[in-house]
N, C-alpha and C. Protein backbone atom coordinates (compact mmCIF):
# COMPACT_ATOMS: atom_id res chain seq x y z
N UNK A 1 -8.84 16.98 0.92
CA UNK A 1 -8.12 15.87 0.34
C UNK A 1 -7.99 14.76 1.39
N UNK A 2 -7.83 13.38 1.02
CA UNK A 2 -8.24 12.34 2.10
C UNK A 2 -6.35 11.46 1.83
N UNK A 3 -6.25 11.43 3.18
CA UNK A 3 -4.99 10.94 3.26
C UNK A 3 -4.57 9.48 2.30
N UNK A 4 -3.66 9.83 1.63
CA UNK A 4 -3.26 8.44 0.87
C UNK A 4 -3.19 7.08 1.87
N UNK A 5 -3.63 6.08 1.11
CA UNK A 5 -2.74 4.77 1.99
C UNK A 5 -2.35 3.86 0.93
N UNK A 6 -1.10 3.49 2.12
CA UNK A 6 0.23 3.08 1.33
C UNK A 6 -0.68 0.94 2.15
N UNK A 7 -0.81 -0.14 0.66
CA UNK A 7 -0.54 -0.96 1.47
C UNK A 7 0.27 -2.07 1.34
N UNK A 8 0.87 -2.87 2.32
CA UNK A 8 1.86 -4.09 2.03
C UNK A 8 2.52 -4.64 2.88
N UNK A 9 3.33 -5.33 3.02
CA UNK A 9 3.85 -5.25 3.92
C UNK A 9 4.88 -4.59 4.56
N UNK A 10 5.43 -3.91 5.70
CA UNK A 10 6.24 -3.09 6.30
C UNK A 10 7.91 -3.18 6.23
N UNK A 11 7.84 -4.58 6.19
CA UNK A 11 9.58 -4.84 5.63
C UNK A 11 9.91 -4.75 4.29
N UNK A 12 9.01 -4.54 3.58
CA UNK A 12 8.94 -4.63 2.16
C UNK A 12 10.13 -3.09 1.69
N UNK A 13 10.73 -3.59 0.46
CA UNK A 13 11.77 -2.07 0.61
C UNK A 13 10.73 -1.25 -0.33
N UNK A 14 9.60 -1.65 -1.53
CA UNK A 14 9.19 -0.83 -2.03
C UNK A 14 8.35 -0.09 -1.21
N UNK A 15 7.47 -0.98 0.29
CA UNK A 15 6.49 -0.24 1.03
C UNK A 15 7.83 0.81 1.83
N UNK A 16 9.09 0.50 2.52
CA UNK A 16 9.76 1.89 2.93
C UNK A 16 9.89 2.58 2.14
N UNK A 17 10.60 2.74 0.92
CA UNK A 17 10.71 3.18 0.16
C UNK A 17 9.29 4.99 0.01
N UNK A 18 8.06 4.01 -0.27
CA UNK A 18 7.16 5.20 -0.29
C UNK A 18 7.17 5.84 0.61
N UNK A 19 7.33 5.14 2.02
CA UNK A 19 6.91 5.31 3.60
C UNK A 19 8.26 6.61 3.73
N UNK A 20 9.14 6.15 3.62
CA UNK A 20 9.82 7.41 3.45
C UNK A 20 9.86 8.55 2.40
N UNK A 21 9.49 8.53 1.19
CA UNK A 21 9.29 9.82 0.41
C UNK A 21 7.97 10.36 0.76
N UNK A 22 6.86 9.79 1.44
CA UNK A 22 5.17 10.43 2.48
C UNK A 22 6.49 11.37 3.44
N UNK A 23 6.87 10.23 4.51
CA UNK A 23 7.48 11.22 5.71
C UNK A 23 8.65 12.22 5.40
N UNK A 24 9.36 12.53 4.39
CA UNK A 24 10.33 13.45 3.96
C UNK A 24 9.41 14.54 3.50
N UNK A 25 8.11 14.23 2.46
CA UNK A 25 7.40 15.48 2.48
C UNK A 25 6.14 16.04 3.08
N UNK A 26 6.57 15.35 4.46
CA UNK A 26 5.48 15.87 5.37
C UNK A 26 3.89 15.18 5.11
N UNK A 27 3.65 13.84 4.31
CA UNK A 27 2.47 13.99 4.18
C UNK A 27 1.98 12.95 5.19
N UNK A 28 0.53 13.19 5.62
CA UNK A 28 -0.03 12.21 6.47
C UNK A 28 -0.73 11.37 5.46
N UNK A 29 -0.46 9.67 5.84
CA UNK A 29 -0.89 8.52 5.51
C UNK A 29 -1.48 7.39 6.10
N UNK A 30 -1.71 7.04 5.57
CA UNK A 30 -2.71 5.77 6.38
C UNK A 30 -1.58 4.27 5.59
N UNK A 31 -1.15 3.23 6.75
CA UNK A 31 -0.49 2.04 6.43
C UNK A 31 -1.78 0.69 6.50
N UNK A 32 -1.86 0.18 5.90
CA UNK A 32 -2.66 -0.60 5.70
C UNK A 32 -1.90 -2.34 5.72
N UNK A 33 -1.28 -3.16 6.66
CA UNK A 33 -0.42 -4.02 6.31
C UNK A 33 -1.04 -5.61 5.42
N UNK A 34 -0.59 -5.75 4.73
CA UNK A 34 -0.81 -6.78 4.02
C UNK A 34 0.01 -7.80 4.12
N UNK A 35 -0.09 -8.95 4.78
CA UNK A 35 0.86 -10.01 5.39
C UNK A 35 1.03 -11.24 3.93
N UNK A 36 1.76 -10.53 2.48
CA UNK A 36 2.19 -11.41 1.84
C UNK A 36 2.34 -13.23 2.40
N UNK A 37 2.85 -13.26 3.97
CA UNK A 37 3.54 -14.69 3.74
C UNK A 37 2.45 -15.59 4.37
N UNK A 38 1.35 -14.68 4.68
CA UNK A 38 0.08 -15.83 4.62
C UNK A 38 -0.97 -15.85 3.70
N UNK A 39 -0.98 -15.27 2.46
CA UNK A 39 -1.22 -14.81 0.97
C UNK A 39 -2.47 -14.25 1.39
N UNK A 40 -2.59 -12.59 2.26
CA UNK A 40 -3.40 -11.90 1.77
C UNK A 40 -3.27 -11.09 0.65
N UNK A 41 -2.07 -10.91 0.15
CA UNK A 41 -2.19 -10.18 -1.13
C UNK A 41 -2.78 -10.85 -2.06
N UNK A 42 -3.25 -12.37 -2.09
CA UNK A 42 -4.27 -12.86 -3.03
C UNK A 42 -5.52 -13.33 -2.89
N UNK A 43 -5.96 -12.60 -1.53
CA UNK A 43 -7.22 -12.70 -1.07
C UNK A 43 -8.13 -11.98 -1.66
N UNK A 44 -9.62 -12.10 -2.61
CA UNK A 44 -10.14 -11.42 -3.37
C UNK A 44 -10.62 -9.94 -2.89
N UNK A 45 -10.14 -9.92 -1.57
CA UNK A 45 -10.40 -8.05 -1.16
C UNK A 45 -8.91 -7.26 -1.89
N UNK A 46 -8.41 -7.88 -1.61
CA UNK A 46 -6.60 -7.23 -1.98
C UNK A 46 -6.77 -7.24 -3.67
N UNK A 47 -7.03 -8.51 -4.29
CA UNK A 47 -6.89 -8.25 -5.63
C UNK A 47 -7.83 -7.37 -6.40
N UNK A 48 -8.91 -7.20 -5.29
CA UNK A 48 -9.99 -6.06 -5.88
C UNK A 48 -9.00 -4.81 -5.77
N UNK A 49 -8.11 -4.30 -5.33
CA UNK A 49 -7.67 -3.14 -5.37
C UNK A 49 -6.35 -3.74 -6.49
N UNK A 50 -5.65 -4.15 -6.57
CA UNK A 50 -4.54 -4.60 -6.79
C UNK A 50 -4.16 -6.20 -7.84
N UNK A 51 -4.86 -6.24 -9.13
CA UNK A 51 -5.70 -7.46 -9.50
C UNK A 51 -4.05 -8.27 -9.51
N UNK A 52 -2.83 -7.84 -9.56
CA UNK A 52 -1.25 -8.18 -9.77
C UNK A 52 -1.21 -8.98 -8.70
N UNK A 53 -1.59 -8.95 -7.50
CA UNK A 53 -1.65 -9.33 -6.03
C UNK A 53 -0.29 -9.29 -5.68
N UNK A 54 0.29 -8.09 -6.00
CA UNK A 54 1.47 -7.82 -5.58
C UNK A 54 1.48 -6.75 -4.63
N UNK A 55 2.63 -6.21 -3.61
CA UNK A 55 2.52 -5.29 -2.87
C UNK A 55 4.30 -4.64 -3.61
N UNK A 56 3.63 -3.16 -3.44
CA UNK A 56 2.71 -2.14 -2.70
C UNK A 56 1.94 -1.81 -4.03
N UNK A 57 0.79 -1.40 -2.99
CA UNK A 57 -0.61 -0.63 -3.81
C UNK A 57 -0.77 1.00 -2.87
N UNK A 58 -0.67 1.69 -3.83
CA UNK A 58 -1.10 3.26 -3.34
C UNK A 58 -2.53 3.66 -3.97
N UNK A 59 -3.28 4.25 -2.87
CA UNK A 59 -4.33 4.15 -2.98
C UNK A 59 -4.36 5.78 -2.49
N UNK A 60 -4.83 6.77 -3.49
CA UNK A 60 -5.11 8.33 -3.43
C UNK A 60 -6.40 8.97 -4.06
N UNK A 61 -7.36 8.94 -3.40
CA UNK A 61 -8.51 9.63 -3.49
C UNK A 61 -9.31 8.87 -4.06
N UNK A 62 -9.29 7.58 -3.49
CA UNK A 62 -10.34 6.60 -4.15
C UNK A 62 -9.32 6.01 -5.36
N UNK A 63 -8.66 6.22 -6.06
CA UNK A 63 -8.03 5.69 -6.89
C UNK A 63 -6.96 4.82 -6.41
N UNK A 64 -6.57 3.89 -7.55
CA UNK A 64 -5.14 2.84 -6.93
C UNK A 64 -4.33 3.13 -7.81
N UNK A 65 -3.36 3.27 -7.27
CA UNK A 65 -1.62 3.43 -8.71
C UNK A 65 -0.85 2.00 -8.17
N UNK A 66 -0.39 1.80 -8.89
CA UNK A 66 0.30 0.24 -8.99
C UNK A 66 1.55 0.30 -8.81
């Protein structure tokens, strides 16, 4: 199984939010930061995962959950 990654930005409470329910159950992740306040979340790599260009995007086994 290939480690989830969580991405967005780090102050974000929904990106702690996950960042802490990964580290409460032990899982290893990959952070990927996405700097909203210089609009990479609407840069056409980000909206290819994430077409909302919102953060956070979880990304698990090739798949994205929103």
């Amino acid at each position: 199984m290939t480690k989830p990654t969580v991405y967005g930005t780090p102050q974000s409470t929904y990106v702690r939010t996950v960042r802490l329910l990964l580290e409460e159950a032990g899982a290893d992740y990959n952070l990927k930061k996405v700097d909203i306040f210089n609009g990479e979340s609407k840069s056409p790599e980000y909206l290819a995962k994430n077409p909302f260009g919102k953060v956070l995007t979880l990304e698990v086994d090739g798949g994205t959950a929103l």
